[in-house]
Protein backbone atom coordinates (compact mmCIF):
# COMPACT_ATOMS: atom_id res chain seq x y z
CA UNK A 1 0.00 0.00 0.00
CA UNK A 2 1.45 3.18 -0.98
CA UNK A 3 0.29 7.10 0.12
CA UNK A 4 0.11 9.49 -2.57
CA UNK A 5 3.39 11.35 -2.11
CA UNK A 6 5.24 7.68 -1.85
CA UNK A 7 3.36 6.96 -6.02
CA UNK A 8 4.52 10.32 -7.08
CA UNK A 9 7.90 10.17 -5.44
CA UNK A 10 8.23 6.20 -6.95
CA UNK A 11 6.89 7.41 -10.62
CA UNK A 12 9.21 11.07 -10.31
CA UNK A 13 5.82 12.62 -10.93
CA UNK A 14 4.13 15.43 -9.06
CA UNK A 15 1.12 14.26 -6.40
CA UNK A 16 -1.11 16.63 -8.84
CA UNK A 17 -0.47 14.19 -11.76
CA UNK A 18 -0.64 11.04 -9.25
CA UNK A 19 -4.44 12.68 -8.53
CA UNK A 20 -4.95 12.53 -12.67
CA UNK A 21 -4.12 9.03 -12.73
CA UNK A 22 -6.70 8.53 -10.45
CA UNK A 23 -9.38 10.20 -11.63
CA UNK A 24 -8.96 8.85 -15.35
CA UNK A 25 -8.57 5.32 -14.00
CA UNK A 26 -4.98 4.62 -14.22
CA UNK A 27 -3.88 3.73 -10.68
CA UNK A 28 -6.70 3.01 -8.62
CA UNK A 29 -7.22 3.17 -4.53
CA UNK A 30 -7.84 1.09 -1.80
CA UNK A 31 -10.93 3.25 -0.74
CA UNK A 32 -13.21 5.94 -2.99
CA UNK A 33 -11.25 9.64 -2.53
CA UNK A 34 -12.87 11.62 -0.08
CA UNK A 35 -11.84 15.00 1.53
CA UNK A 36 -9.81 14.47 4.67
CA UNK A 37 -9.25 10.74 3.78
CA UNK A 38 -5.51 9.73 3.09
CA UNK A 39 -5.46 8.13 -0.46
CA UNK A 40 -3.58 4.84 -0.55
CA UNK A 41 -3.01 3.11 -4.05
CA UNK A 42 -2.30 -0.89 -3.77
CA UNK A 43 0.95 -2.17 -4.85
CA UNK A 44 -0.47 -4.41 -7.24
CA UNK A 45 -2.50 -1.40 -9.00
CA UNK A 46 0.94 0.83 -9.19
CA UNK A 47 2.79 -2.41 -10.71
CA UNK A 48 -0.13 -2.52 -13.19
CA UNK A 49 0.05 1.23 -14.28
CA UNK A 50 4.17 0.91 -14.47
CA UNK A 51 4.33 -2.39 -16.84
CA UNK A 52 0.93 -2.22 -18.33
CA UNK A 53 -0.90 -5.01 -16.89
């Protein structure tokens, strides 16, 4: 389980582009993004979005 800031920081991407991903369906999250909720993105969702899976 990664935090938003540990995707962007593992990509080299800003956390603005990391919430992109998200929204268009690229990475996706553990739970639906709400305000005040931390966003965690599985590992096996990140490994997807990096070799295409």
């Amino acid at each position: 389980m990664f935090r938003k800031s540990e995707v962007a920081e593992r990509l080299a991407i800003s956390e603005d582009t990391v919430d992109r991903l998200i929204a268009a369906g690229d990475l996706q999250t553990l739970r639906p993004r709400k305000r005040g909720v931390v966003v965690q993105v599985p590992a096996a969702s990140l490994r997807a979005y990096i070799y295409g899976e």
